[in-house]
N, C-alpha and C. Protein backbone atom coordinates (compact mmCIF):
# COMPACT_ATOMS: atom_id res chain seq x y z
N UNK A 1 184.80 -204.20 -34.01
CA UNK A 1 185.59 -203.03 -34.16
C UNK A 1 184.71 -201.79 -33.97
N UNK A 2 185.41 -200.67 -33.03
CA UNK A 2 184.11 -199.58 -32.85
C UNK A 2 184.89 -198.64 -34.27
N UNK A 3 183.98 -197.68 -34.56
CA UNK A 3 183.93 -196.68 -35.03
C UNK A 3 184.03 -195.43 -34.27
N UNK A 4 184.75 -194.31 -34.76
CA UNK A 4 184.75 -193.68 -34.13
C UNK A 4 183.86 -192.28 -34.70
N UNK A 5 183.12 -191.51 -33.46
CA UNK A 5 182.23 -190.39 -34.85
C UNK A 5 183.21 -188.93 -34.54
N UNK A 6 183.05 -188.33 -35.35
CA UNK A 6 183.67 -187.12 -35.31
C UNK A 6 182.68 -186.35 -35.01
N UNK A 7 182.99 -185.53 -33.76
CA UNK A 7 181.81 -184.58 -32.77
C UNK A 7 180.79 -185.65 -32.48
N UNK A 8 180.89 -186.50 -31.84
CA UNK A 8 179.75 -186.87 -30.96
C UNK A 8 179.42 -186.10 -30.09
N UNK A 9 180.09 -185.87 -29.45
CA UNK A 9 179.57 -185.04 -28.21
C UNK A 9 178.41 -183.59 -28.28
N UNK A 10 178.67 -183.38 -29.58
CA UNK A 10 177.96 -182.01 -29.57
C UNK A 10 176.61 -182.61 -30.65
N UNK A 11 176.01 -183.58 -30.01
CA UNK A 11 174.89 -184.30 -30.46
C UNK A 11 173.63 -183.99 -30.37
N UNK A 12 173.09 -182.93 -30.69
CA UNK A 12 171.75 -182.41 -30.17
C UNK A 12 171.83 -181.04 -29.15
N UNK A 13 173.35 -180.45 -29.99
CA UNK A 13 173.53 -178.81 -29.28
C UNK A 13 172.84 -178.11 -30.26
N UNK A 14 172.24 -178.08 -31.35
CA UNK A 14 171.43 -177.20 -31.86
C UNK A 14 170.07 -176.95 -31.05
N UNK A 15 169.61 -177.94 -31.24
CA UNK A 15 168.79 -177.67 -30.47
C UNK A 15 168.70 -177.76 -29.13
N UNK A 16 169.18 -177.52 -28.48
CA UNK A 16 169.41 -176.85 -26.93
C UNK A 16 169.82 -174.99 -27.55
N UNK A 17 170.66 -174.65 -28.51
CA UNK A 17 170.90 -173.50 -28.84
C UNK A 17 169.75 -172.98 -29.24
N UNK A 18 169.11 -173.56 -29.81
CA UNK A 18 167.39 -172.96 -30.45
C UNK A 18 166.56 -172.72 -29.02
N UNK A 19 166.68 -173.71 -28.43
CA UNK A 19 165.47 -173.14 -27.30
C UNK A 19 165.63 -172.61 -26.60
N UNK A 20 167.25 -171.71 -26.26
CA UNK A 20 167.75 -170.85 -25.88
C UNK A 20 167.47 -169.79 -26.55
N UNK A 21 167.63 -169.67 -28.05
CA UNK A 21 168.01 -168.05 -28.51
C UNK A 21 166.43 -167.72 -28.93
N UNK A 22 165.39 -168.84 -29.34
CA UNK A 22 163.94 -168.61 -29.67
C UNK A 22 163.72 -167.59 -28.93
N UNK A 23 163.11 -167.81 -27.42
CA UNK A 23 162.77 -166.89 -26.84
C UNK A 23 163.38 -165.88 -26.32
N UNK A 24 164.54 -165.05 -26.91
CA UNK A 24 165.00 -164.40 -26.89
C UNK A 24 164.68 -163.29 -28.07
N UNK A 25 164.59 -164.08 -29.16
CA UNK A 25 164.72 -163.54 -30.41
C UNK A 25 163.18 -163.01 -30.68
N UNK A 26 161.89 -163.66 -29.76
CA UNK A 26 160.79 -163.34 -30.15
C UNK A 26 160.44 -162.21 -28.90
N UNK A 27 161.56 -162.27 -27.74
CA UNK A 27 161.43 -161.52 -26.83
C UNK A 27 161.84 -159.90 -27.56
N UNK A 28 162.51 -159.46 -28.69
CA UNK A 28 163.18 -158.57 -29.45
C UNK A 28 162.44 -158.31 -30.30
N UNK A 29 162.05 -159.25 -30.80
CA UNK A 29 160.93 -158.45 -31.98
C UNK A 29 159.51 -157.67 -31.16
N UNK A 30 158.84 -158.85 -30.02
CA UNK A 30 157.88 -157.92 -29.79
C UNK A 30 158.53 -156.54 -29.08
N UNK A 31 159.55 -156.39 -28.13
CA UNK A 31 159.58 -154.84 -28.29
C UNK A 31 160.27 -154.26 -28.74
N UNK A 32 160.60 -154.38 -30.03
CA UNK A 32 160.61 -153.59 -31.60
C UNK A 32 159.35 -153.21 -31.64
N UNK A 33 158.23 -154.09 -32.07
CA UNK A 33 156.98 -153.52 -32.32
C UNK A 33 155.98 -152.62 -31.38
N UNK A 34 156.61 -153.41 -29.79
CA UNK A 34 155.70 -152.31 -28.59
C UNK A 34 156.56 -150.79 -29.01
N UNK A 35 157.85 -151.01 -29.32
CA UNK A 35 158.14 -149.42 -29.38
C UNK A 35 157.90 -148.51 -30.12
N UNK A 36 157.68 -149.62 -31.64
CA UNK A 36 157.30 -148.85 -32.21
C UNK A 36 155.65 -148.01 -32.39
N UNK A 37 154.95 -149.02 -31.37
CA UNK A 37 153.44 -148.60 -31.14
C UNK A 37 153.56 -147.03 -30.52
N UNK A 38 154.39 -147.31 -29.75
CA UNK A 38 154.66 -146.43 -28.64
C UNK A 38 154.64 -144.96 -29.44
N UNK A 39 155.54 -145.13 -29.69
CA UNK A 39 156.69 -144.04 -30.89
C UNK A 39 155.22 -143.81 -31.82
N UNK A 40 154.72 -144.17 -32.02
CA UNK A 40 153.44 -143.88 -33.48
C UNK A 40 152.26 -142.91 -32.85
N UNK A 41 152.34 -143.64 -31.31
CA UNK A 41 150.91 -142.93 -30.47
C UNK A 41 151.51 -141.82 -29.81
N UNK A 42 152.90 -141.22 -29.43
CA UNK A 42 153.42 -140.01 -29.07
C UNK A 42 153.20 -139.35 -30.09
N UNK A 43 153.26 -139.58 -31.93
CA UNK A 43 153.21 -138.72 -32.78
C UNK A 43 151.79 -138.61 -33.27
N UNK A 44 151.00 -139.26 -33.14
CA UNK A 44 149.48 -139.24 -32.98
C UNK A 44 148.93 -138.19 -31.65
N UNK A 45 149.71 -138.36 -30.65
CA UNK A 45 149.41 -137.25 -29.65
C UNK A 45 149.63 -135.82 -29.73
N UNK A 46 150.99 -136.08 -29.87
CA UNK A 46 151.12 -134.56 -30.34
C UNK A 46 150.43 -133.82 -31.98
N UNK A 47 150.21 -134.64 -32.77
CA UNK A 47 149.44 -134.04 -33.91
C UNK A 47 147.71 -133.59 -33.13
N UNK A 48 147.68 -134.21 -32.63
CA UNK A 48 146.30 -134.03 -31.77
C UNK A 48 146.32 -132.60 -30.81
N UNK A 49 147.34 -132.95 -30.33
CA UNK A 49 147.57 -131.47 -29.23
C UNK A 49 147.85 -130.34 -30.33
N UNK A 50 148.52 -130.60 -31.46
CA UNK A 50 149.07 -129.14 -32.52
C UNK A 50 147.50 -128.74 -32.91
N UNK A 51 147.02 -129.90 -33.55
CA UNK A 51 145.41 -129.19 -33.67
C UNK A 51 144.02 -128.52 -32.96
N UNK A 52 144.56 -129.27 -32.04
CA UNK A 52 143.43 -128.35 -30.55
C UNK A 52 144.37 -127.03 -30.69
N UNK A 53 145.38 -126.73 -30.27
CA UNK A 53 146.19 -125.47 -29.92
C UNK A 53 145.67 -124.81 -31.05
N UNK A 54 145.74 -124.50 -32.38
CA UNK A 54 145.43 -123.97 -33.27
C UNK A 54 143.84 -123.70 -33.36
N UNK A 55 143.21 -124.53 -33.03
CA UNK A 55 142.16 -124.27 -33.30
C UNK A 55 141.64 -123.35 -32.27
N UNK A 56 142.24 -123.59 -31.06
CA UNK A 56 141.37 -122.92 -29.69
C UNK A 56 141.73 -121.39 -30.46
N UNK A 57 143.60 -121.44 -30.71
CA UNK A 57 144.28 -120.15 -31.04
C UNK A 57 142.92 -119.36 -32.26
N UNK A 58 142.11 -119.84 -33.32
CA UNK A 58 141.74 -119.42 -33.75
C UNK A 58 140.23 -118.98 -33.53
N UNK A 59 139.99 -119.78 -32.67
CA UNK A 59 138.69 -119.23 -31.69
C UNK A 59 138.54 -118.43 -30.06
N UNK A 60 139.29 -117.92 -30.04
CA UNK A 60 139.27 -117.04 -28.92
C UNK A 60 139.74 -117.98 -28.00
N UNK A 61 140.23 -118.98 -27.72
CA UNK A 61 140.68 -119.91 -26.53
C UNK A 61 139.84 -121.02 -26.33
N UNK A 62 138.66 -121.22 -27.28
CA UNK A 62 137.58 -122.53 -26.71
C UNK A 62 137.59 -123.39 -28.17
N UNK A 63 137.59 -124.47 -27.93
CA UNK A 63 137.31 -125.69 -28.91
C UNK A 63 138.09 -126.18 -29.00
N UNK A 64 139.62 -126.30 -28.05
CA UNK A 64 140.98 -126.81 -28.27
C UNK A 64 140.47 -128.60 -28.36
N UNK A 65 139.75 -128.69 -27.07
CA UNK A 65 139.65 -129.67 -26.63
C UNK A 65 138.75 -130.96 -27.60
N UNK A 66 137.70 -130.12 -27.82
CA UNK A 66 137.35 -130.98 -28.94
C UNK A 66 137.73 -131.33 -30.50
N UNK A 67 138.47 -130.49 -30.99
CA UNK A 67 139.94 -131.31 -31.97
C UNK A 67 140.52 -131.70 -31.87
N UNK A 68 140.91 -131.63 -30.63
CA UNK A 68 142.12 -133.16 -30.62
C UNK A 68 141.56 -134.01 -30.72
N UNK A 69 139.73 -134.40 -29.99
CA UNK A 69 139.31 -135.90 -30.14
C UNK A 69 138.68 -135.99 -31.42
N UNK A 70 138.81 -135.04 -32.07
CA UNK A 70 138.19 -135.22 -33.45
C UNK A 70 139.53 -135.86 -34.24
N UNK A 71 140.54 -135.37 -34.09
CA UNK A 71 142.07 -135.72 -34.73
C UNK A 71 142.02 -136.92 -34.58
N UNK A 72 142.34 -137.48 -32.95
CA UNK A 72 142.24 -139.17 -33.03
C UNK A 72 141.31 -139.51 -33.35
N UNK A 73 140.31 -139.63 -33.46
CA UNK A 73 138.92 -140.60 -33.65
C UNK A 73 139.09 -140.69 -35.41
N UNK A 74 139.40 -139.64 -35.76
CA UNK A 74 139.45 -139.27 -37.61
C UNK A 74 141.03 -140.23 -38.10
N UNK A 75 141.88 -139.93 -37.16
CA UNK A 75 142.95 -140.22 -37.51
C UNK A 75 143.08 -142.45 -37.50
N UNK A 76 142.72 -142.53 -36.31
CA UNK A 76 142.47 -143.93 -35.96
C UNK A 76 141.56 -144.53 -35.25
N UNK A 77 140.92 -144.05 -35.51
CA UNK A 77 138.92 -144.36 -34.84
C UNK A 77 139.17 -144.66 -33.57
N UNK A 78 140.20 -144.15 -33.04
CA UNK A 78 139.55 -143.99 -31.53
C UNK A 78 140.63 -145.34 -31.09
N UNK A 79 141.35 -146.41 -31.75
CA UNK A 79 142.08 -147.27 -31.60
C UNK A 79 143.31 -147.23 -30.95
N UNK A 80 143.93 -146.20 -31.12
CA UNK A 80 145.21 -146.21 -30.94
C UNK A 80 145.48 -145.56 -30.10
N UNK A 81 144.96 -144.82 -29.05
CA UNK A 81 145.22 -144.00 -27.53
C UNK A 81 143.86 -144.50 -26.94
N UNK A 82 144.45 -145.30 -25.91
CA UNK A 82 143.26 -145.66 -25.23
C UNK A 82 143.41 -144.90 -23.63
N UNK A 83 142.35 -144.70 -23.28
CA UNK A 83 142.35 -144.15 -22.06
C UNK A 83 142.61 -142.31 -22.25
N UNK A 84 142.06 -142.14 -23.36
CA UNK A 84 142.13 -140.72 -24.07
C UNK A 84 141.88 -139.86 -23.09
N UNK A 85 142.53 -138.54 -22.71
CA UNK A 85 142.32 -137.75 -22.03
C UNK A 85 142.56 -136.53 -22.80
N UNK A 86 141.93 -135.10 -22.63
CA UNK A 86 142.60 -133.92 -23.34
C UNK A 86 142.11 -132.47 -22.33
N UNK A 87 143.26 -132.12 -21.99
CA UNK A 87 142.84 -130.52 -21.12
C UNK A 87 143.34 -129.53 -22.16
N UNK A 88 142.74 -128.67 -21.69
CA UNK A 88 142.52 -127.41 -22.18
C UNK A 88 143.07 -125.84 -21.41
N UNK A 89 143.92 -125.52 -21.42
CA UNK A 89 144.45 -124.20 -20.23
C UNK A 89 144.92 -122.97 -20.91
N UNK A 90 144.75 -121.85 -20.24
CA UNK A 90 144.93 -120.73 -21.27
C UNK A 90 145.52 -119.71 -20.15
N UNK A 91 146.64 -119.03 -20.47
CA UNK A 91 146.71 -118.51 -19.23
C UNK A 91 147.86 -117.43 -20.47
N UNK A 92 147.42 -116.03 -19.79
CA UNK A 92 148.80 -114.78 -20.65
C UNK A 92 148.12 -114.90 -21.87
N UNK A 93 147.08 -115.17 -22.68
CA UNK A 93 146.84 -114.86 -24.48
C UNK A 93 147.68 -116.05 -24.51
N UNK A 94 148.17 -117.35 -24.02
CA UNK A 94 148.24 -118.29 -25.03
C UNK A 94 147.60 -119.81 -24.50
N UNK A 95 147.20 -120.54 -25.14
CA UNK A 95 146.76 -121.44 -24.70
C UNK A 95 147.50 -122.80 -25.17
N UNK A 96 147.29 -123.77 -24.20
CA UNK A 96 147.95 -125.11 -24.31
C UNK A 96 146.93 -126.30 -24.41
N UNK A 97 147.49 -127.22 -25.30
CA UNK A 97 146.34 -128.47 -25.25
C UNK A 97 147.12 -129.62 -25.11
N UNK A 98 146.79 -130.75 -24.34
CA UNK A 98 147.91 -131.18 -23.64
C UNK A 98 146.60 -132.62 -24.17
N UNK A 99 147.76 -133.66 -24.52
CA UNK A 99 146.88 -134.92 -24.67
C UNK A 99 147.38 -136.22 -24.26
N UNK A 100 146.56 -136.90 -23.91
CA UNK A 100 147.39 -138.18 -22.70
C UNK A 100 146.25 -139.06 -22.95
N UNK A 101 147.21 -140.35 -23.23
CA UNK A 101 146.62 -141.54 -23.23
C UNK A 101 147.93 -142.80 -23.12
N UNK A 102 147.45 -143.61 -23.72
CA UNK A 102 147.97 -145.00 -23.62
C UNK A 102 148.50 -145.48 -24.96
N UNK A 103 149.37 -145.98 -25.32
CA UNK A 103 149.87 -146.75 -26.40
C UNK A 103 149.00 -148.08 -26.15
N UNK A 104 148.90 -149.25 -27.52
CA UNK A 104 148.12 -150.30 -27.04
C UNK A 104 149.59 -151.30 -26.77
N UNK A 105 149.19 -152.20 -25.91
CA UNK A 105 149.92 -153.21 -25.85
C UNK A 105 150.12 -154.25 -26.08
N UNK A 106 150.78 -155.45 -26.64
CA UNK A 106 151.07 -156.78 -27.41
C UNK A 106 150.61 -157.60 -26.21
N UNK A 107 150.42 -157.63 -25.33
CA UNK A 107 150.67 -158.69 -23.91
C UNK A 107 149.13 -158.35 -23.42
N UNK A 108 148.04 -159.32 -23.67
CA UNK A 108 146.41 -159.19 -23.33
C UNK A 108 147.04 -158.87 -22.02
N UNK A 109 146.11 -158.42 -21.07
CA UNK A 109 145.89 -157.49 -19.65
C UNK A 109 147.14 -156.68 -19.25
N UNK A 110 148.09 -156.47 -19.94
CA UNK A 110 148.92 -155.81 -19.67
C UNK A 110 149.20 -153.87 -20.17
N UNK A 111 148.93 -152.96 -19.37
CA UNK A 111 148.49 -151.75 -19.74
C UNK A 111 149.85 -151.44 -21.01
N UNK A 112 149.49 -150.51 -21.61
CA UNK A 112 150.40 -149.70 -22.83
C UNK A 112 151.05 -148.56 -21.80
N UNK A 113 151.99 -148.31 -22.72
CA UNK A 113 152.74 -147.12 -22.58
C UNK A 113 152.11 -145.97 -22.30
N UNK A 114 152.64 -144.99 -20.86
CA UNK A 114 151.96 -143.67 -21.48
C UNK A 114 152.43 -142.78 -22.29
N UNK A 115 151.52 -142.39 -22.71
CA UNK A 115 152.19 -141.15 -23.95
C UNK A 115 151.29 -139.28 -23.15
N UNK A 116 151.71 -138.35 -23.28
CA UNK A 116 151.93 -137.27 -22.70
C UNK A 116 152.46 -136.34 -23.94
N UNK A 117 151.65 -135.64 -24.50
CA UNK A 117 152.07 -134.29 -25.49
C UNK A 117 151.21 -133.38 -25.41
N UNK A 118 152.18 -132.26 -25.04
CA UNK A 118 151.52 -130.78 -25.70
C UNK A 118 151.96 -129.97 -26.49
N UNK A 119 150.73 -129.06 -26.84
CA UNK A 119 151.36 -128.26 -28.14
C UNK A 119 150.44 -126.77 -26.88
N UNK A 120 151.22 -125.41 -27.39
CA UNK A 120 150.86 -124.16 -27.09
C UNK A 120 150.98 -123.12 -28.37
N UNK A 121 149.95 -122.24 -28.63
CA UNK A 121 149.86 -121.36 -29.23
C UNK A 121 149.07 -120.37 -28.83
N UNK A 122 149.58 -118.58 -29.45
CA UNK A 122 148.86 -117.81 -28.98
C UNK A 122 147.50 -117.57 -29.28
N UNK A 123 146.59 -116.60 -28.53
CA UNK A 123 145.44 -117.04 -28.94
C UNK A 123 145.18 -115.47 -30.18
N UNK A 124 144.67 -115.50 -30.98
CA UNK A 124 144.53 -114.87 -32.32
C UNK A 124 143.63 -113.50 -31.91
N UNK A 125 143.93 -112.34 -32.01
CA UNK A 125 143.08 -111.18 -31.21
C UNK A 125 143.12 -110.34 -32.62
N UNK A 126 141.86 -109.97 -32.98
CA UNK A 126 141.41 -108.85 -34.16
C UNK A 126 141.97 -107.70 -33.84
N UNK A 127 142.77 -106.80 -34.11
CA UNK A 127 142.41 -105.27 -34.34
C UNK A 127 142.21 -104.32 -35.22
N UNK A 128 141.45 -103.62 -35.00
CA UNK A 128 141.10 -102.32 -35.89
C UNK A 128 142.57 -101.51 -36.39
N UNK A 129 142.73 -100.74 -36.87
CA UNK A 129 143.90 -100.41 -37.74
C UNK A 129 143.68 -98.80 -36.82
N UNK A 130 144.79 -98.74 -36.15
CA UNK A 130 144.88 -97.13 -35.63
C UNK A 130 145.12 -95.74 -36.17
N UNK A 131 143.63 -94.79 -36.22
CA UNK A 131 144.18 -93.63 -37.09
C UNK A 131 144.47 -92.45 -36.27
């Protein structure tokens, strides 16, 4: 006498569903996390560019450039924007500090994100009081 099973047929659909949705599901988390790298090193950039701008602003237009790499290097030793770049331009009494690098990336040989921020402020001029 046979037996009969209830759902035979769907005998080993879990797992066919697992090795379907796995790499999907780990395909989502890592870029959750690349974005959020991403997203962390644009706000690392631009804190970098606000502090060169200010600073140049408070020195006559020179030293923008070297606070921003003081910002990242202080901020994340130099880890977290790779391929660091920082200009410096001053044009009309205000100057801009513009900072560009790379987000890091989850995937060995595969480059990061670019990231691109500037900050501008005027540059700070003394005067004597007119009598």
């Amino acid at each position: 006498m046979r037996t009969r099973r209830l759902g035979g047929r769907e005998q080993g659909s879990a797992a066919v569903q697992t090795a379907i949705l796995f790499p999907v599901a780990l395909l989502l988390i890592f870029g959750i996390i690349q974005g959020a790298l991403w997203f962390h090193a644009r706000h690392v950039a631009l804190g970098a560019a606000q502090q060169g701008a200010r600073a140049a602003s408070a020195d006559s237009g020179t030293g923008g450039e070297q606070r921003a790499h003081e910002f990242v290097a202080g901020l994340t030793g130099g880890t977290l924007l790779r391929d660091l770049a920082v200009t410096q331009t001053t044009a009309n009494d205000i100057v801009t500090v513009t900072v560009t690098g790379n987000a890091p990336s989850l995937l060995p040989g595969v480059g990061g994100l670019s990231v691109t921020q500037s900050a501008s402020s005027p540059i700070e001029r003394f005067t004597g009081v007119d009598q």
